[in-house]
C-alpha atoms as a PDB file:
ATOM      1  CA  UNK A   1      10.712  -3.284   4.604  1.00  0.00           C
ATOM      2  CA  UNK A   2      13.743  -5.714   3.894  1.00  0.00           C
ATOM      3  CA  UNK A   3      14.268  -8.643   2.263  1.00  0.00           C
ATOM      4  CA  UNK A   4      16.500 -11.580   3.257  1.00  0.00           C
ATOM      5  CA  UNK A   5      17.764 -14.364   1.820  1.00  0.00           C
ATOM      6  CA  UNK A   6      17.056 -17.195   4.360  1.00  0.00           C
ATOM      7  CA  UNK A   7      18.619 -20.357   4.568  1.00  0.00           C
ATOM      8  CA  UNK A   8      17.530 -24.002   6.718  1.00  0.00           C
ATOM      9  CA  UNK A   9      20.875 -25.601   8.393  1.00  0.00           C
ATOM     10  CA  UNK A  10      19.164 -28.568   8.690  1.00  0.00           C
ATOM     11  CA  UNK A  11      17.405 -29.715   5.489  1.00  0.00           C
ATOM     12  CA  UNK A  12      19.716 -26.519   3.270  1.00  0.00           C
ATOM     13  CA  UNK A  13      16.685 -25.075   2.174  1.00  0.00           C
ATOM     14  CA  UNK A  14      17.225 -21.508   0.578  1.00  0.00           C
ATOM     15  CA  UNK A  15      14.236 -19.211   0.823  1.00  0.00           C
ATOM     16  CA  UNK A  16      13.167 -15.409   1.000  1.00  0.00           C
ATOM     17  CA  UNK A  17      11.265 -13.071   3.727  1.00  0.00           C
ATOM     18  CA  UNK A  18      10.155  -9.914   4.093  1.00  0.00           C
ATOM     19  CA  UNK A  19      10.944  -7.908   7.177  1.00  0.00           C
ATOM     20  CA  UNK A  20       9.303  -4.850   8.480  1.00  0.00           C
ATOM     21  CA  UNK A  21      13.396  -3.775   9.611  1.00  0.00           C
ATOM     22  CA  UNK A  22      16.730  -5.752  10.218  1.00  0.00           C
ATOM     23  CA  UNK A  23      15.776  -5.294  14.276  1.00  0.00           C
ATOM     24  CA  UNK A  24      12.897  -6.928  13.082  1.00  0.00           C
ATOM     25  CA  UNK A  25      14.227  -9.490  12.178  1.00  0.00           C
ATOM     26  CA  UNK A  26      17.113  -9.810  14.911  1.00  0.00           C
ATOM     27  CA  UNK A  27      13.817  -9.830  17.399  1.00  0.00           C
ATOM     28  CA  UNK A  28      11.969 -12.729  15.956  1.00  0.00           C
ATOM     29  CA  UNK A  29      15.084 -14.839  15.592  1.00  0.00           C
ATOM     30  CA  UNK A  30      15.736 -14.130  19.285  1.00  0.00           C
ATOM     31  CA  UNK A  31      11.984 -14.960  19.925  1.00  0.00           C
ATOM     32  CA  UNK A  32      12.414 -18.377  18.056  1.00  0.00           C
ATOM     33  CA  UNK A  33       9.556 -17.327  15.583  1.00  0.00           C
ATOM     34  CA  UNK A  34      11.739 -17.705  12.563  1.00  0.00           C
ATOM     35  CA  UNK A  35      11.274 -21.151  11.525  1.00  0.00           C
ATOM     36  CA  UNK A  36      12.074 -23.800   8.544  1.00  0.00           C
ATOM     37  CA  UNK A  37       8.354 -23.642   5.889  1.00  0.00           C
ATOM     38  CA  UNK A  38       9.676 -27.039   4.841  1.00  0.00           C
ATOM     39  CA  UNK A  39      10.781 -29.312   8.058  1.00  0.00           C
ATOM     40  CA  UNK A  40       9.812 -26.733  10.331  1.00  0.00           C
ATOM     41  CA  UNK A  41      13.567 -26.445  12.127  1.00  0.00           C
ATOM     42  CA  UNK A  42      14.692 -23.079  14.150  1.00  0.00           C
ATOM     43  CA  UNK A  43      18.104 -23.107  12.713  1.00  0.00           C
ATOM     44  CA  UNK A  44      17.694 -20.457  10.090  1.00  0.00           C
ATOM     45  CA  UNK A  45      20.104 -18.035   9.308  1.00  0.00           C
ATOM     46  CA  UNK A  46      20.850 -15.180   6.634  1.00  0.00           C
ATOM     47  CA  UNK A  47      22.754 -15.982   3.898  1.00  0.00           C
ATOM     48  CA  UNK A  48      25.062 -13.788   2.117  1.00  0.00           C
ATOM     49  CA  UNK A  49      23.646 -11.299   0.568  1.00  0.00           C
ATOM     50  CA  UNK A  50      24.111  -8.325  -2.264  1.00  0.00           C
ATOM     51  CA  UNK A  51      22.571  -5.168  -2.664  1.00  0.00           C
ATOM     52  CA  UNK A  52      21.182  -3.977  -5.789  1.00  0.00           C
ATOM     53  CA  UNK A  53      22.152  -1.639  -7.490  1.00  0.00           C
ATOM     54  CA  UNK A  54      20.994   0.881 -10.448  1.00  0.00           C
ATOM     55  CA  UNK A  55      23.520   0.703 -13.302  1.00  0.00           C
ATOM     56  CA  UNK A  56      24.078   3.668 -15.288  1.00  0.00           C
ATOM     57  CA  UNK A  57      21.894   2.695 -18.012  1.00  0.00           C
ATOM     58  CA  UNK A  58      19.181   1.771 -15.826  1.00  0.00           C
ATOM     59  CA  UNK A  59      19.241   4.514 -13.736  1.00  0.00           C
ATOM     60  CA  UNK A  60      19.466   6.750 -16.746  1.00  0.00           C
ATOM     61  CA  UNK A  61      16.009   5.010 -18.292  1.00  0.00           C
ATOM     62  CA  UNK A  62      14.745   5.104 -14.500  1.00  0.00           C
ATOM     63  CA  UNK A  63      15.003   8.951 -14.980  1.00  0.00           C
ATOM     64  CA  UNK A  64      13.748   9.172 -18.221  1.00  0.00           C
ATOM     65  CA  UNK A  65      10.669   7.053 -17.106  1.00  0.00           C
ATOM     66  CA  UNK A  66       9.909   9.293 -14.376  1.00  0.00           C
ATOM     67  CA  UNK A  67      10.485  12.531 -16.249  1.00  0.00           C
ATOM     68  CA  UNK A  68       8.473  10.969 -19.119  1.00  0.00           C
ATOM     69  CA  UNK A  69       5.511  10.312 -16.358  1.00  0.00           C
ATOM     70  CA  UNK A  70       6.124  14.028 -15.003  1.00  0.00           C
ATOM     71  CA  UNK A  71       5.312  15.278 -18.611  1.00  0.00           C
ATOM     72  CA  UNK A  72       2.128  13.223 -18.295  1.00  0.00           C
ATOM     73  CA  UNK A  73       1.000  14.647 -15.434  1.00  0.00           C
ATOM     74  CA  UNK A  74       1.787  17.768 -16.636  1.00  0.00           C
ATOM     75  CA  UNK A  75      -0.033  17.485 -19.709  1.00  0.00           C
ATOM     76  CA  UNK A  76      -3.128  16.038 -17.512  1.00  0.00           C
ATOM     77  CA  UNK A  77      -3.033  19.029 -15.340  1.00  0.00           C
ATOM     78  CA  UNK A  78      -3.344  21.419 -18.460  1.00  0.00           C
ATOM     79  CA  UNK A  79      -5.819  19.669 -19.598  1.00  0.00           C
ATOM     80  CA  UNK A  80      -8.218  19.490 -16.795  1.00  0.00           C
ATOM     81  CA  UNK A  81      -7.516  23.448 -15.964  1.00  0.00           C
ATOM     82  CA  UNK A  82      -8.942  23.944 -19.280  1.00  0.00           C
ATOM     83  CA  UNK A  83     -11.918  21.600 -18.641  1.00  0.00           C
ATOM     84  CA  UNK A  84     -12.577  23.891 -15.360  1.00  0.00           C
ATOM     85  CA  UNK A  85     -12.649  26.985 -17.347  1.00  0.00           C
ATOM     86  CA  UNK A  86     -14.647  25.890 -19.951  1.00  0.00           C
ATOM     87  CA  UNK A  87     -17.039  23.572 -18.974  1.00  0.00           C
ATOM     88  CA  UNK A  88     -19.971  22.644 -15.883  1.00  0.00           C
ATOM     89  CA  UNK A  89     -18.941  20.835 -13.185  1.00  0.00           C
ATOM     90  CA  UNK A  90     -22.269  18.415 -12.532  1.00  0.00           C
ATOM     91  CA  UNK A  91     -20.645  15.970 -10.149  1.00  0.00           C
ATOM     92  CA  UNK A  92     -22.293  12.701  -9.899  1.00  0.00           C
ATOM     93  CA  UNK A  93     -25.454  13.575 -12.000  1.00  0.00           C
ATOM     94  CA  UNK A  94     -23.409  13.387 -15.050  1.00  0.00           C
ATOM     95  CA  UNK A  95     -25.366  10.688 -16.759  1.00  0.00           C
ATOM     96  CA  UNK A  96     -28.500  13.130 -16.113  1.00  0.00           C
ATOM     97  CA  UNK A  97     -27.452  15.908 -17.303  1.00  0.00           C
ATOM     98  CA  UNK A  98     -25.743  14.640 -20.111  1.00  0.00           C
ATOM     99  CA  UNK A  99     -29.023  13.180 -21.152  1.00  0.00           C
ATOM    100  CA  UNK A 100     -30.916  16.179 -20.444  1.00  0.00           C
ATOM    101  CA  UNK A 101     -28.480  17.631 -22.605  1.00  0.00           C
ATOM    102  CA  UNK A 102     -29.086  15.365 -25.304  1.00  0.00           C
ATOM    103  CA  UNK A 103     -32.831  14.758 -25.503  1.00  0.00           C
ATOM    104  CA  UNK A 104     -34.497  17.957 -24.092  1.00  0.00           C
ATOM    105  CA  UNK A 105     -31.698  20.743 -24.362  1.00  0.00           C
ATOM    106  CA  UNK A 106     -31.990  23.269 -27.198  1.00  0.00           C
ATOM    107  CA  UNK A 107     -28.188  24.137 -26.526  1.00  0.00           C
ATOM    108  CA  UNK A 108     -26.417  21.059 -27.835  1.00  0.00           C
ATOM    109  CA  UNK A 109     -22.852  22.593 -27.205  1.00  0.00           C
ATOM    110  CA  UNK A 110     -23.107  23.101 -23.894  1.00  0.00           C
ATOM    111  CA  UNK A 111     -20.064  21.230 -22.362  1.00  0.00           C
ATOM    112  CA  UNK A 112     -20.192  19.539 -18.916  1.00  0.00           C
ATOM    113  CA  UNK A 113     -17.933  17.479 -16.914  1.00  0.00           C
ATOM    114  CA  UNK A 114     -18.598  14.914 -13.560  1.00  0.00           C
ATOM    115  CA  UNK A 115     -17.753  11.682 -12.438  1.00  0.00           C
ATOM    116  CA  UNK A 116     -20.229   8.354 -14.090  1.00  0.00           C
ATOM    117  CA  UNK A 117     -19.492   4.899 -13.879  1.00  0.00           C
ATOM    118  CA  UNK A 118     -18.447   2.433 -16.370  1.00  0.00           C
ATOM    119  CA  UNK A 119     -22.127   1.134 -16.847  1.00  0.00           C
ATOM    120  CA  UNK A 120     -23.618   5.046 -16.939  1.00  0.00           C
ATOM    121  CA  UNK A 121     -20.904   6.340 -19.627  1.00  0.00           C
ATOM    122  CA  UNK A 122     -21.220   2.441 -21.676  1.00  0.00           C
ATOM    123  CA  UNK A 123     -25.606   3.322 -21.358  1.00  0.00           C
ATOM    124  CA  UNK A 124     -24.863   6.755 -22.861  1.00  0.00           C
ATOM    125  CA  UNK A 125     -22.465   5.577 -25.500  1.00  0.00           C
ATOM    126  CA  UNK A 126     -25.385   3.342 -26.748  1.00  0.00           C
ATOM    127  CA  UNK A 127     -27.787   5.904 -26.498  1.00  0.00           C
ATOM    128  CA  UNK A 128     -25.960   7.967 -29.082  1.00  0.00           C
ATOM    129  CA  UNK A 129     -24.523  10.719 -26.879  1.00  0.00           C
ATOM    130  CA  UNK A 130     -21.217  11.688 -26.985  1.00  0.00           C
ATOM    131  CA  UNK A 131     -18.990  11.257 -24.068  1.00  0.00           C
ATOM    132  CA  UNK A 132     -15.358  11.016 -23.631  1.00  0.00           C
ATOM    133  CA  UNK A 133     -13.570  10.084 -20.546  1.00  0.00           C
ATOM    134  CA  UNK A 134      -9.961  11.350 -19.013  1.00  0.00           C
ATOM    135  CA  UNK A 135      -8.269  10.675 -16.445  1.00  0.00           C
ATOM    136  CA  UNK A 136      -8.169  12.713 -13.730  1.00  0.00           C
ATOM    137  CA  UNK A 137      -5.477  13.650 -11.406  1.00  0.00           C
ATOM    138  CA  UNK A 138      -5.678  15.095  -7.866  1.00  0.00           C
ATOM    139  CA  UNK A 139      -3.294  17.943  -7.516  1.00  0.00           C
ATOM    140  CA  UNK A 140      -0.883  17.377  -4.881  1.00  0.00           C
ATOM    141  CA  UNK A 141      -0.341  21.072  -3.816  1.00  0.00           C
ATOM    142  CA  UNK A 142      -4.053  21.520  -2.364  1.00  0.00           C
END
């Protein structure tokens, strides 16, 4: 995608567009399909235009942003390899089981871990039981 800076000859009218390329754009204006939003003239043209730019600075924080978000990730991934390890994978029956758990189940301490919507983990939160919820990453190497 680009972006242009657009301008009407006839009433001056600046304006922006998105473009899927710059032939794109070169095809449409051929095609008379680029038209004036405001008096609905043909003569539009690019204007001058600048790129932009990272600074230093900004592409320094842009790196530290991104390397602050890998450590994240990182930290999420560690996380939910532990979770594997120690705990039951129930799926979608977590709400189920986690009230089995809580009600019937003479092992208290027996950890699980599934998927439960907003209104099943908000239920069991009133209900008493304790539930705690992460969030979970796909892991882009499988």
């Amino acid at each position: 995608m680009i972006k242009y800076k657009l301008k009407c000859e006839n009433c001056k009218l600046s304006f922006d567009s998105w473009f899927a390329s710059s032939q794109e754009y070169e095809k449409l204006k051929r095609k008379n399909y680029l038209n004036c939003h405001s008096c609905g003239s043909l003569n539009v043209d690019k204007t001058l235009m600048a790129p932009k730019l990272l600074s230093k600075s900004r592409e320094k924080s842009f790196y530290i942003k991104e390397h602050k978000n890998q450590k994240v990730y990182e930290k999420i991934k560690k996380y939910q390899k532990f979770i594997k390890k120690n705990f039951e994978y129930v799926g979608e029956n977590f709400a189920y089981e986690a009230r089995s758990i809580h009600y019937k189940s003479k092992n208290k301490n027996r950890g699980i871990y599934g998927t439960a919507s907003k209104e099943e983990i908000k239920d069991l939160r009133e209900e008493g039981i304790d539930t705690v919820t992460i969030p979970w990453v796909e892991d882009k190497n499988n």
